[in-house]
C-alpha atoms as a PDB file:
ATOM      1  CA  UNK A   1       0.000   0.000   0.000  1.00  0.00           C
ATOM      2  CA  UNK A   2       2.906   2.354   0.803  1.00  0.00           C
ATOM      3  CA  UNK A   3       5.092   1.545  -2.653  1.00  0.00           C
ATOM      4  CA  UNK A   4       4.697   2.227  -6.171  1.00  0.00           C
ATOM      5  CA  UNK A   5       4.086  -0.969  -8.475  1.00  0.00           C
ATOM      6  CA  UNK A   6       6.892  -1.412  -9.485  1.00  0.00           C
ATOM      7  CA  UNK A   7       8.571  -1.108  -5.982  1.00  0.00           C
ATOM      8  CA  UNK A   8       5.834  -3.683  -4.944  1.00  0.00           C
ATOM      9  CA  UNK A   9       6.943  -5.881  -7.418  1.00  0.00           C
ATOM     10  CA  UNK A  10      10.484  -5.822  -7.157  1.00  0.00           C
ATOM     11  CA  UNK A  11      10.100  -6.603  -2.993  1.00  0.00           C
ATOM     12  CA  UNK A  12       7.647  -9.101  -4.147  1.00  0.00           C
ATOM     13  CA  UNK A  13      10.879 -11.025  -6.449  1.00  0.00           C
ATOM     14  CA  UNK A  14      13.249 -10.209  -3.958  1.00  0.00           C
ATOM     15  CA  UNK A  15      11.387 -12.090  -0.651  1.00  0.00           C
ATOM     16  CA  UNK A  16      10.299 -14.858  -3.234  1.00  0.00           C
ATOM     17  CA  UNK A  17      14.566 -15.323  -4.281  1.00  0.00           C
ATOM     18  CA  UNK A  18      15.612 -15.953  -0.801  1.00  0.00           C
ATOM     19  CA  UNK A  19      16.360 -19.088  -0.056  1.00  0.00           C
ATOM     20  CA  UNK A  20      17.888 -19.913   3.642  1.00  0.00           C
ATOM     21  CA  UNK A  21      18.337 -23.604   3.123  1.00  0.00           C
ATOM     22  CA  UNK A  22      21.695 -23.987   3.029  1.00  0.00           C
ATOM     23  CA  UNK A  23      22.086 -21.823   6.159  1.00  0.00           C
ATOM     24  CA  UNK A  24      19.858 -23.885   8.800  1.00  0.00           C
ATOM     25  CA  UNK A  25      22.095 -26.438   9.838  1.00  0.00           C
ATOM     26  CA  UNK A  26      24.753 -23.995  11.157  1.00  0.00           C
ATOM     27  CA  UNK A  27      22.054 -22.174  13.416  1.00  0.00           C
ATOM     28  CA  UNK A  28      23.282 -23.106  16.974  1.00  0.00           C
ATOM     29  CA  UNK A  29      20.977 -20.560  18.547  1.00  0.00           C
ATOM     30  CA  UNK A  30      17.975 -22.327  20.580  1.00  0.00           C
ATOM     31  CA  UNK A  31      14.883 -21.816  18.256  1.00  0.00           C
ATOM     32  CA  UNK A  32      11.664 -21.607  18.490  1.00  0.00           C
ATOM     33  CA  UNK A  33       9.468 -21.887  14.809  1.00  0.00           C
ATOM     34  CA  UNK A  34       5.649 -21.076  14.779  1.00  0.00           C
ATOM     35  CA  UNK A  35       3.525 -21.374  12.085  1.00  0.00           C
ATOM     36  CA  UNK A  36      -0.468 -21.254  11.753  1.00  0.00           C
ATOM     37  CA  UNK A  37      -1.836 -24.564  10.010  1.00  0.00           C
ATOM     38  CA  UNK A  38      -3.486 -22.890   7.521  1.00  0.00           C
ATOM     39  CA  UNK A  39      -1.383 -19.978   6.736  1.00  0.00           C
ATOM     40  CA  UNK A  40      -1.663 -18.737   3.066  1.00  0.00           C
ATOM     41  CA  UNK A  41       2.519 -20.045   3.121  1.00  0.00           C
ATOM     42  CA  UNK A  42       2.286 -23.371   3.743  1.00  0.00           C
ATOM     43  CA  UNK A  43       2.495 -24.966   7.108  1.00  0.00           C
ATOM     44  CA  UNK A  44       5.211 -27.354   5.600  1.00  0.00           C
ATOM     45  CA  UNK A  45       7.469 -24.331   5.497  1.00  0.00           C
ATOM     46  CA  UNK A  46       7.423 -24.095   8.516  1.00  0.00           C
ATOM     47  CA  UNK A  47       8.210 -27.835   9.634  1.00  0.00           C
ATOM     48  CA  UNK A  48      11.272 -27.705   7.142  1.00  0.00           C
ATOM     49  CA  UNK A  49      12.693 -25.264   8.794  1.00  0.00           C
ATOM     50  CA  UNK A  50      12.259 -27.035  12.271  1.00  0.00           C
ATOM     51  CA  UNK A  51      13.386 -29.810  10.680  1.00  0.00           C
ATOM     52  CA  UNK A  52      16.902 -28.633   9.679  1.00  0.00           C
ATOM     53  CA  UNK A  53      17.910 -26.097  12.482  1.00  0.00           C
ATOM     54  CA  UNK A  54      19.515 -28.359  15.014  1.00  0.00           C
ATOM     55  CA  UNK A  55      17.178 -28.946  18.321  1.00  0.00           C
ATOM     56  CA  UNK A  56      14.833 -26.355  17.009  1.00  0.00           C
ATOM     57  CA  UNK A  57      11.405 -26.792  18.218  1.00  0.00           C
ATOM     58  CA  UNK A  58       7.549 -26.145  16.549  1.00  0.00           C
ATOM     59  CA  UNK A  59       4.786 -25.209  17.668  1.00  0.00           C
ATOM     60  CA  UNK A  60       1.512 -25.229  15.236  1.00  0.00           C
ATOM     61  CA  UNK A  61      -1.560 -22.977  15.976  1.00  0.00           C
ATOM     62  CA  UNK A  62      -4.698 -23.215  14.379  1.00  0.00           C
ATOM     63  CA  UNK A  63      -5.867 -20.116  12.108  1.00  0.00           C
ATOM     64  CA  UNK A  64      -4.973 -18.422   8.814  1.00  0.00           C
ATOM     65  CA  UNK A  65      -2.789 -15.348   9.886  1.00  0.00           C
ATOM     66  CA  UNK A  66       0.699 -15.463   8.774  1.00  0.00           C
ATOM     67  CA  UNK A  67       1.577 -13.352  12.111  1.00  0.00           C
ATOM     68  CA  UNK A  68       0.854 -16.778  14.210  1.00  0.00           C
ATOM     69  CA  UNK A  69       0.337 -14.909  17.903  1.00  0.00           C
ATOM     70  CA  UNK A  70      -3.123 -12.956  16.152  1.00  0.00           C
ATOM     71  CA  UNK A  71      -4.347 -16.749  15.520  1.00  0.00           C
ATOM     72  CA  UNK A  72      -3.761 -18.050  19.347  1.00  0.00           C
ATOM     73  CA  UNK A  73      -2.374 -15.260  21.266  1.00  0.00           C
ATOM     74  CA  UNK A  74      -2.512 -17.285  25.174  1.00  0.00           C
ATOM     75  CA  UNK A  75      -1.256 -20.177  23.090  1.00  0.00           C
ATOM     76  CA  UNK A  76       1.691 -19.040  21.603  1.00  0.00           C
ATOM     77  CA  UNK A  77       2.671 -16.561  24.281  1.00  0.00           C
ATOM     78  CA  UNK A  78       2.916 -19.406  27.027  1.00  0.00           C
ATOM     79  CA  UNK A  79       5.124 -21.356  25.160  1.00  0.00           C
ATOM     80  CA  UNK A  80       7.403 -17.867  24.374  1.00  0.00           C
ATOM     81  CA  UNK A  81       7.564 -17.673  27.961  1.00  0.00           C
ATOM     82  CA  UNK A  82       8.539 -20.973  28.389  1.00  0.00           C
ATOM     83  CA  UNK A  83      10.922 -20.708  26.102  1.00  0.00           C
ATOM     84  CA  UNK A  84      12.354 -17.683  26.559  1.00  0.00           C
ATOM     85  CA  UNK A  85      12.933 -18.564  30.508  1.00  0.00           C
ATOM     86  CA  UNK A  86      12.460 -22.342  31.093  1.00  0.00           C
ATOM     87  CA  UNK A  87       9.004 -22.089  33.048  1.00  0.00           C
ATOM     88  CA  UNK A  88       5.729 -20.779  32.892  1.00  0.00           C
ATOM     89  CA  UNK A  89       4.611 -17.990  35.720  1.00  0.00           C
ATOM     90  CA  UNK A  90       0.942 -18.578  37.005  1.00  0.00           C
ATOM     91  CA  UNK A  91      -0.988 -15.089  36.688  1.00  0.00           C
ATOM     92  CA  UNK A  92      -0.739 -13.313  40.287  1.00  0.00           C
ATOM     93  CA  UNK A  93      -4.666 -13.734  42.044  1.00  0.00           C
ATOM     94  CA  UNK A  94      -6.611 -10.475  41.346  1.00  0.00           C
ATOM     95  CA  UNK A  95      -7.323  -8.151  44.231  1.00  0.00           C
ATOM     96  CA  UNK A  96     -11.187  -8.249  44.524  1.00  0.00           C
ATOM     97  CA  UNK A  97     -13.639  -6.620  46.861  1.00  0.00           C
ATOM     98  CA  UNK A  98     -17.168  -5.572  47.286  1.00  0.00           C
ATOM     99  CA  UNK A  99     -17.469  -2.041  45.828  1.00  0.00           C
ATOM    100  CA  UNK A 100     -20.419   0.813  44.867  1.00  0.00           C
ATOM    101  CA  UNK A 101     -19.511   1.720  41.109  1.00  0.00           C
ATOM    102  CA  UNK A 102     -21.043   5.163  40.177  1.00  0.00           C
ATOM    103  CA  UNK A 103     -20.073   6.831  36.863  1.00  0.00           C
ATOM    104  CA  UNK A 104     -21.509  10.238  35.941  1.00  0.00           C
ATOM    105  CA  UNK A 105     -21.825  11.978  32.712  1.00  0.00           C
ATOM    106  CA  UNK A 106     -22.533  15.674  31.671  1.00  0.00           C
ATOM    107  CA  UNK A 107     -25.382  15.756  29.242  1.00  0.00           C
ATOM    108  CA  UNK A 108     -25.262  17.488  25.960  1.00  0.00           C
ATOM    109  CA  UNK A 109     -21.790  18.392  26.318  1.00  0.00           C
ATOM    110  CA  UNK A 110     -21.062  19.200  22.755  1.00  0.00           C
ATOM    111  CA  UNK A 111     -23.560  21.552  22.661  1.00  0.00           C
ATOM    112  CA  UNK A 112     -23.022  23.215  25.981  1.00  0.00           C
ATOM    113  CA  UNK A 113     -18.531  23.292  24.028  1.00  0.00           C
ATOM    114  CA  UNK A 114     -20.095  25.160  20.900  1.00  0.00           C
ATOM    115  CA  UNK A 115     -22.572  27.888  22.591  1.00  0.00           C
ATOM    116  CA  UNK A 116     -20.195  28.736  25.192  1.00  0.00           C
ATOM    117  CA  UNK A 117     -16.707  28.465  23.681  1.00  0.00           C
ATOM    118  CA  UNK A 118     -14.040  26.493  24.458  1.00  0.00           C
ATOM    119  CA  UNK A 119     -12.182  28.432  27.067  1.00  0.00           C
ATOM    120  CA  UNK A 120     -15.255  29.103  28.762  1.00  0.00           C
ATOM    121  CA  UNK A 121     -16.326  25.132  28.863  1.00  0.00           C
ATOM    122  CA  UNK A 122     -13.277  24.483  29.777  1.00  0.00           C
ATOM    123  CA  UNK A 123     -13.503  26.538  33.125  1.00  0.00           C
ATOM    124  CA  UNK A 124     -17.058  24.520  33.499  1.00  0.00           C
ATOM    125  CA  UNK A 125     -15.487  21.324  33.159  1.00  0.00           C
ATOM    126  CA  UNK A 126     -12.462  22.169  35.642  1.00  0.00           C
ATOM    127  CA  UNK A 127     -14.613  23.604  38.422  1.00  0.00           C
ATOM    128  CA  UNK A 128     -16.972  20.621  38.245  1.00  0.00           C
ATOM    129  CA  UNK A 129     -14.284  18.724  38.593  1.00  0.00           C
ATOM    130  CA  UNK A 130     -13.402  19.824  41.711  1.00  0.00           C
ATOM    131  CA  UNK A 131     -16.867  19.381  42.713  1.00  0.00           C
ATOM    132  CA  UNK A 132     -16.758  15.983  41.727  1.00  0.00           C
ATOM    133  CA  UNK A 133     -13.893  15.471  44.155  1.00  0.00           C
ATOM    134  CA  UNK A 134     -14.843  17.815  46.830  1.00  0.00           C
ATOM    135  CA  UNK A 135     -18.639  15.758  47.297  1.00  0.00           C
ATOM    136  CA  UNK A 136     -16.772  11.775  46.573  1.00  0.00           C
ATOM    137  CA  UNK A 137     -14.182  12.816  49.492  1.00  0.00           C
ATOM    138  CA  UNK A 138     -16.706  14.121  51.757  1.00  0.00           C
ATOM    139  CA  UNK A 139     -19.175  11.202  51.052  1.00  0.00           C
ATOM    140  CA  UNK A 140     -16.019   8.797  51.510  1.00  0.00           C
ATOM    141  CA  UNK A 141     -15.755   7.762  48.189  1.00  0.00           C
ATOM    142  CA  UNK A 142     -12.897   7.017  45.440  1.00  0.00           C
ATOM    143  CA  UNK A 143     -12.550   9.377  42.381  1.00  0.00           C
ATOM    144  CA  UNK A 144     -11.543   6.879  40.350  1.00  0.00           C
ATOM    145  CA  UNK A 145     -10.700   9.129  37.127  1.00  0.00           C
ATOM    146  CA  UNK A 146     -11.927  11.603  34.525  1.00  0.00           C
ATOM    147  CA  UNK A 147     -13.729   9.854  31.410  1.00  0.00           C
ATOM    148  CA  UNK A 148     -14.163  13.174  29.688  1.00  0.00           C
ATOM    149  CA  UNK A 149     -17.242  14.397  30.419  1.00  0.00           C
ATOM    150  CA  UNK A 150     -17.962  12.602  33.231  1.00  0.00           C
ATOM    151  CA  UNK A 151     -16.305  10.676  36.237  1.00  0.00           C
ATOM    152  CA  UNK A 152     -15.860   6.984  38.225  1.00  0.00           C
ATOM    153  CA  UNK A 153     -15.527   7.035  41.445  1.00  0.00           C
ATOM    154  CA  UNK A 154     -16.500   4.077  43.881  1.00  0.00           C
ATOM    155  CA  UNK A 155     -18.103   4.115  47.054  1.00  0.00           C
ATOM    156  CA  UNK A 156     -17.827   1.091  49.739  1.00  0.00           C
ATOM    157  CA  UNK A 157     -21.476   1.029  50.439  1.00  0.00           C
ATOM    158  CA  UNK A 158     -24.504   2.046  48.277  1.00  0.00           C
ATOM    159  CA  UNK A 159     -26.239   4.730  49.863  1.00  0.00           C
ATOM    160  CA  UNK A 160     -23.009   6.906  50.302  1.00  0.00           C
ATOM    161  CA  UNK A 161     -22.797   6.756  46.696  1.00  0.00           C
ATOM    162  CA  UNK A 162     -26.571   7.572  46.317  1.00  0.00           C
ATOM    163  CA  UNK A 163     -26.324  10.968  48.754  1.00  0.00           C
ATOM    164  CA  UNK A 164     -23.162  11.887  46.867  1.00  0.00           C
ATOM    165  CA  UNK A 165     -24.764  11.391  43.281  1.00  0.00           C
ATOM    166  CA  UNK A 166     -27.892  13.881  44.759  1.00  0.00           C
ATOM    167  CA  UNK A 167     -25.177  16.297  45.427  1.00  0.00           C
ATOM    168  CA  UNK A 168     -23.449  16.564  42.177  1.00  0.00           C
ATOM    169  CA  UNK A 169     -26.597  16.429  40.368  1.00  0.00           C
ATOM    170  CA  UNK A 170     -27.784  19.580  42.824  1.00  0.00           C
ATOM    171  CA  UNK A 171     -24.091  21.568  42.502  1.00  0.00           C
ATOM    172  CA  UNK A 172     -24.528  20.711  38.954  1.00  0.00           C
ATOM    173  CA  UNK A 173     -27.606  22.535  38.112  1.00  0.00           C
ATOM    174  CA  UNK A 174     -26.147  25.715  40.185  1.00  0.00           C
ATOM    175  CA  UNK A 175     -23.496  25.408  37.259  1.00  0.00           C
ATOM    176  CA  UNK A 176     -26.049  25.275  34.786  1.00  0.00           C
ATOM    177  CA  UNK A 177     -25.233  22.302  33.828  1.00  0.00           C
ATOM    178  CA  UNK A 178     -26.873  18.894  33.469  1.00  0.00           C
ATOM    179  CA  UNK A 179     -25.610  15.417  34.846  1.00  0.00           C
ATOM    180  CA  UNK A 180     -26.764  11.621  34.460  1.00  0.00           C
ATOM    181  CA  UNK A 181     -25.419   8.826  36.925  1.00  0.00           C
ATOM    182  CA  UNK A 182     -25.453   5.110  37.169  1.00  0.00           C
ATOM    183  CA  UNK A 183     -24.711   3.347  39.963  1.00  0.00           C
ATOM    184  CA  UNK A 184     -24.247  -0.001  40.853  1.00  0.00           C
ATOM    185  CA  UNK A 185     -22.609  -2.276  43.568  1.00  0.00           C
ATOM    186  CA  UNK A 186     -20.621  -5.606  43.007  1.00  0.00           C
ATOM    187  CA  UNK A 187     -17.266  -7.317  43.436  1.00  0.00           C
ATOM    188  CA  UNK A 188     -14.701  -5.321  41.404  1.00  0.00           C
ATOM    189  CA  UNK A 189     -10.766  -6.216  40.313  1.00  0.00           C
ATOM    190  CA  UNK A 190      -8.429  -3.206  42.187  1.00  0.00           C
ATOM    191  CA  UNK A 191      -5.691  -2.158  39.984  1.00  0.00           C
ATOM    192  CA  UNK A 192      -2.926   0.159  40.785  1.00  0.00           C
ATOM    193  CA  UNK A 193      -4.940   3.287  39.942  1.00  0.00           C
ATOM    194  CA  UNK A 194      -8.321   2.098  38.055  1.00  0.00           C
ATOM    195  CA  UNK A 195     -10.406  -0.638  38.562  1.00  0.00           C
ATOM    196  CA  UNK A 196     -12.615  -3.285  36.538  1.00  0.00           C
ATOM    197  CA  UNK A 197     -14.794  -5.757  36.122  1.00  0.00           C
ATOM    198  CA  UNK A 198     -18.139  -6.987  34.687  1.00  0.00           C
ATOM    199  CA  UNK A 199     -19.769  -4.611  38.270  1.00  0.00           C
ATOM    200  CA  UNK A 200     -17.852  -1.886  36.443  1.00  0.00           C
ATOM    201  CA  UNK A 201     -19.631  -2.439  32.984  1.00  0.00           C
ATOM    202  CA  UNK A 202     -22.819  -2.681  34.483  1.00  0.00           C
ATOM    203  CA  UNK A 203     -22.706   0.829  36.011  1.00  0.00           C
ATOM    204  CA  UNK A 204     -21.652   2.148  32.794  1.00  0.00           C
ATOM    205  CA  UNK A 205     -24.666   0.145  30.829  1.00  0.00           C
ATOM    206  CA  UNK A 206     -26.655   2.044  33.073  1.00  0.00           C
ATOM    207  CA  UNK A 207     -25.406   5.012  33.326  1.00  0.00           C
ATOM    208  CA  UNK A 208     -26.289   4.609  29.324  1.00  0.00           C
ATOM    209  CA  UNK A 209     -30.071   3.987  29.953  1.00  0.00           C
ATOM    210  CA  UNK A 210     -30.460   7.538  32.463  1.00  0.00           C
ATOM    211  CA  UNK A 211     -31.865  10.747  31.310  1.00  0.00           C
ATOM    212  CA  UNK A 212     -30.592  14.370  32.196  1.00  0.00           C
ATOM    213  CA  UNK A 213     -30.964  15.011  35.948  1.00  0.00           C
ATOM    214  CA  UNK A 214     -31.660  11.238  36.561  1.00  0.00           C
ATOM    215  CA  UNK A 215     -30.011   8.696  38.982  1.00  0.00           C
ATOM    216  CA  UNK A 216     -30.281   5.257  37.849  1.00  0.00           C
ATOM    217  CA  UNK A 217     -29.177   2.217  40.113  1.00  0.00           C
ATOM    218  CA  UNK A 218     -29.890  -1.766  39.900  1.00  0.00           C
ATOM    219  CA  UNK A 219     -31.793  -3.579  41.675  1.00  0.00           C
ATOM    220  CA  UNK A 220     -28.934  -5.094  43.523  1.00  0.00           C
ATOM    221  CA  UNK A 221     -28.155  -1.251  44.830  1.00  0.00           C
ATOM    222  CA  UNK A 222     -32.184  -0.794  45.768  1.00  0.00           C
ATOM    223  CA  UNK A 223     -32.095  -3.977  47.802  1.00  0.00           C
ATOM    224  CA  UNK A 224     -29.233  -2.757  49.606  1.00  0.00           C
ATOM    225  CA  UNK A 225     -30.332   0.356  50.854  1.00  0.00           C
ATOM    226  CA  UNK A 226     -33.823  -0.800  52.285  1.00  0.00           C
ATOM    227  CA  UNK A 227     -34.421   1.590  55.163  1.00  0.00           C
ATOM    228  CA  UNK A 228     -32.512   4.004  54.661  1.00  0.00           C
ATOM    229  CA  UNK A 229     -35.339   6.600  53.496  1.00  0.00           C
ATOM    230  CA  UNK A 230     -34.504   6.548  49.729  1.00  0.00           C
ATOM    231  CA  UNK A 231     -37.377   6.602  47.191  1.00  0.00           C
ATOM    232  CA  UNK A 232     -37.118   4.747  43.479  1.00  0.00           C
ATOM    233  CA  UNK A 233     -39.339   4.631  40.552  1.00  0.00           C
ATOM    234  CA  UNK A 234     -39.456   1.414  39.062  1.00  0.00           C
ATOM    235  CA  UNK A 235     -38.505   1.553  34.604  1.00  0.00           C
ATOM    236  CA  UNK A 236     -38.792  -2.007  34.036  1.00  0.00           C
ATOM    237  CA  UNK A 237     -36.106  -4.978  33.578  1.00  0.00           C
ATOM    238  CA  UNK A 238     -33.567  -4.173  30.109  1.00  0.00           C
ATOM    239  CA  UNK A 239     -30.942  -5.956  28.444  1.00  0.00           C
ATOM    240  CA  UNK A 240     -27.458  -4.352  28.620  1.00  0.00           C
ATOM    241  CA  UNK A 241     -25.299  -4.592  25.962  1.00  0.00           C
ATOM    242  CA  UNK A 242     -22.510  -7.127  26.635  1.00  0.00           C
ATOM    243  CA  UNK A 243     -23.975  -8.108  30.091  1.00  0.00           C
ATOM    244  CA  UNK A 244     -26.281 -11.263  30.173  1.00  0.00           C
ATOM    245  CA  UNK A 245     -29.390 -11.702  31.306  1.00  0.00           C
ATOM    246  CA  UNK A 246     -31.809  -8.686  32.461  1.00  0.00           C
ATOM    247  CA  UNK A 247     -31.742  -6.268  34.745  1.00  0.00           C
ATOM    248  CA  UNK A 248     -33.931  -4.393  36.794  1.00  0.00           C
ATOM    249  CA  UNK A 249     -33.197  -0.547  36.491  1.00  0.00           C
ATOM    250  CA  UNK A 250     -34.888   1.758  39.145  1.00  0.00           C
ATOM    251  CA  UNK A 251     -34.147   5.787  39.415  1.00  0.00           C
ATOM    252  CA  UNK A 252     -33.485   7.366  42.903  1.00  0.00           C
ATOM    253  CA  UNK A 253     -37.034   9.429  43.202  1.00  0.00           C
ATOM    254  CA  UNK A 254     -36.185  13.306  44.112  1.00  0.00           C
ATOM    255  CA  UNK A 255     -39.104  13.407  47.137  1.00  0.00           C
ATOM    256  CA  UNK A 256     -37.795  10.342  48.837  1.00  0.00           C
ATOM    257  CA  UNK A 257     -39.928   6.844  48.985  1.00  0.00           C
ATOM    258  CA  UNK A 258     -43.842   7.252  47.488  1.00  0.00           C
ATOM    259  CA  UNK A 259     -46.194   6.891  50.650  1.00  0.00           C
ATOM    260  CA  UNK A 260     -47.567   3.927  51.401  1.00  0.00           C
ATOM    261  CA  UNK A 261     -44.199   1.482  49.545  1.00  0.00           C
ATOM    262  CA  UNK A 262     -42.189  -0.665  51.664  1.00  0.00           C
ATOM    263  CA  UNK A 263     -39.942   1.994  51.797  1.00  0.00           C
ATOM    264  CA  UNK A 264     -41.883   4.575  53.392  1.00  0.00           C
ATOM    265  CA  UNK A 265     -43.128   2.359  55.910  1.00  0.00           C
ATOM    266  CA  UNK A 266     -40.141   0.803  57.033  1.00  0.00           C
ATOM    267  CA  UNK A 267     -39.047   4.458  57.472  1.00  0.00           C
ATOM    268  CA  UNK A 268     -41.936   5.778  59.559  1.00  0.00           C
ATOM    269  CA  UNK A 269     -41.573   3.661  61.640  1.00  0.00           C
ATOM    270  CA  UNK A 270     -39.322   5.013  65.020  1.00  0.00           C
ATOM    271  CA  UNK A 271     -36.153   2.755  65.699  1.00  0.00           C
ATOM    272  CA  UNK A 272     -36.327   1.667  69.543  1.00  0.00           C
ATOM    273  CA  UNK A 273     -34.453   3.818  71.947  1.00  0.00           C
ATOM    274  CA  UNK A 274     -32.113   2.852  74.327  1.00  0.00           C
ATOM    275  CA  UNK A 275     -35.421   2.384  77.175  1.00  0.00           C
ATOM    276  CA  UNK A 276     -37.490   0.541  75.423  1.00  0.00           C
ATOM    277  CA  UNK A 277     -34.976  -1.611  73.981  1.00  0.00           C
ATOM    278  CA  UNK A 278     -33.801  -2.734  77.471  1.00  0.00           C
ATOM    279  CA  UNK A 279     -35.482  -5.748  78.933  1.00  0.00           C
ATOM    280  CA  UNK A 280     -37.090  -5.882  82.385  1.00  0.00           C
ATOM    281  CA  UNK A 281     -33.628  -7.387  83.890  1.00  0.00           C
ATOM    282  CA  UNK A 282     -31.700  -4.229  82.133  1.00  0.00           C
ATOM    283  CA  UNK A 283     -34.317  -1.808  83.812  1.00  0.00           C
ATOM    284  CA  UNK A 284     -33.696  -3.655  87.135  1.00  0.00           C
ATOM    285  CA  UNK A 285     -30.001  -3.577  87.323  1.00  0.00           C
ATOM    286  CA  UNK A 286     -30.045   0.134  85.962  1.00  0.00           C
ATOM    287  CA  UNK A 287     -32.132   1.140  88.838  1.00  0.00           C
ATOM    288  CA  UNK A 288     -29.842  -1.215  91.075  1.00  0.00           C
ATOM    289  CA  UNK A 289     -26.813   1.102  89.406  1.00  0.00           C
ATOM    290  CA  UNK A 290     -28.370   4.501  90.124  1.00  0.00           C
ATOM    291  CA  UNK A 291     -29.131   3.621  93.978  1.00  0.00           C
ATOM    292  CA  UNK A 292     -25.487   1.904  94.446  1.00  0.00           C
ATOM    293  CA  UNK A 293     -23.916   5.210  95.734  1.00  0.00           C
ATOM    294  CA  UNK A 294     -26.942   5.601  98.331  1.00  0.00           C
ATOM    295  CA  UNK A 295     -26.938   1.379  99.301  1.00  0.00           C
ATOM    296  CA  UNK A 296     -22.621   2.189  99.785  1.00  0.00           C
ATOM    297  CA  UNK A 297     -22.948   5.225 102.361  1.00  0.00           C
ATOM    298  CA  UNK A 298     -25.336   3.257 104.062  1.00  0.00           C
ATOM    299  CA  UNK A 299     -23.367   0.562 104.393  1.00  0.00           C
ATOM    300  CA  UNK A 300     -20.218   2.684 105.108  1.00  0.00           C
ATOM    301  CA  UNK A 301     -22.657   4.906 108.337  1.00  0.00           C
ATOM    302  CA  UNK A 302     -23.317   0.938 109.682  1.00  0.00           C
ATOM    303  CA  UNK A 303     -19.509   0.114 109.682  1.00  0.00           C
ATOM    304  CA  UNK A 304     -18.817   3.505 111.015  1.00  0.00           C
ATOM    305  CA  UNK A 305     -21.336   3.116 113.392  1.00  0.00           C
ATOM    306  CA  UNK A 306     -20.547  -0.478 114.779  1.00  0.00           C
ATOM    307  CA  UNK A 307     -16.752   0.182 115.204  1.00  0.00           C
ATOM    308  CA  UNK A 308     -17.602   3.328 117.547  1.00  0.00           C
ATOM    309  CA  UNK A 309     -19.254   1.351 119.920  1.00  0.00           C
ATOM    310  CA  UNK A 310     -16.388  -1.421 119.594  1.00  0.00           C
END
């Protein structure tokens, strides 16, 4: 593609002229000769040449692709590394824990870029930005990183990352701006500085299915967070590209839980204090505890008392 005809032609004689027959026998270099089985030069080639380097070994991969390691890449890379160093090193064990994946995106960026300028977006972008990071610290979250127009960050329980996602959506609309979020929670890989996993994809599939000023979770997320006061609105069970199965997408309702749910109720409904938790054997010993100092200078006027007339 990058030479004239007749350059293509002339590299085309050339490669076809060399012959390296009579050189393979003096190869004392250890050697390693792959070759795809059905490679448009034939896989016979390819044995030849194992055949007449001394102690040269083959390795044959199935596929078509003259560059072998496109055909098998785990494959052919194992045995590189076992022949390159004399073993093969099992993969380290990922680091894996429970985390709340939210991702947040600025709607209708592009427009937003061309009506204000670019210096002027720019400034927009930076100072929500520090927003961002400002409301994930102060929730106890992770900023993650920048994905442009929007952010990951991660969150080690699910309604941390639901107050902190009603935040930015609030300091975005003093900006003028409008955000969507998608949040989910399940095991992710930690890397260094990022982090993945199929938990991660999911947040983004959702964060793909919210509209402008919307927070979107999963079900797993709504389950989670039973009790804690938080409202949802129930869209309906989608498919997410590249995840299997359905899912169950709800969106974090502005007003808090509809009266009358589960939610609401569960809510309304005062949590014990310390009192009327206590059984009738706590009451008993706490009244026992407050008359202790009286029952001791008693007892301490009787000893005082009996040793006098001693």
């Amino acid at each position: 593609m990058s030479a004239s005809p007749g350059m293509a032609r002339a590299t085309l004689e050339a490669a076809f002229r060399v012959d390296v027959r009579p050189l393979l026998p003096t190869i004392a270099a250890p050697t390693l000769v792959i070759h795809a089985r059905d490679d448009v030069v034939p896989v016979q080639h390819g044995r030849y040449i194992a055949d007449h380097i001394p102690g040269a070994r083959m390795l044959e991969v199935d596929g078509n692709d003259h560059v072998p390691w496109l055909a098998d890449p785990d494959k052919v890379l194992t045995v590189i590394e076992e022949f390159l160093t004399g073993s093969h090193a099992a993969p380290s064990p990922s680091r894996r824990a429970l985390r709340t994946v939210l991702f947040t995106d600025i709607v209708a960026s592009t427009q937003h870029a061309s009506a204000t300028g670019d210096e002027r977006w720019r400034a927009v972008l930076q100072r929500f930005g520090e927003i961002t990071a400002g409301d994930t610290q102060r929730f106890g979250g992770t900023l993650i990183k920048s994905t442009g127009d929007g952010h990951l960050a991660t969150f080690d329980g699910p309604t941390q990352a639901i107050r902190c996602a009603e935040a930015l959506r609030d300091n975005a609309e003093k900006l003028g701006i409008e955000i969507r979020i998608g949040i989910h929670s399940g095991e992710c890989e930690l890397l260094e500085s990022d982090i993945g996993g199929i938990a991660v994809h999911i947040a983004a599939r959702i964060l793909g299915q919210a509209g402008a000023g919307e927070i979107l979770v999963s079900r797993t997320v709504r389950d989670l967070v039973v009790g804690s006061g938080t409202g949802f609105e129930d869209r309906g069970s989608v498919e997410l590209r590249g995840v299997p199965g359905t899912w169950q997408i709800l969106a974090v309702d502005r007003h808090g839980p509809p009266a009358g749910s589960a939610e609401a109720e569960l809510a309304s409904v005062p949590t014990p204090g310390p009192r009327a938790a206590m059984r009738r054997v706590d009451r008993a010993v706490a009244v026992m505890a407050r008359r202790t100092p009286w029952i001791l200078r008693g007892v301490a006027r009787l000893a005082a008392g009996t040793t006098a007339r001693d």
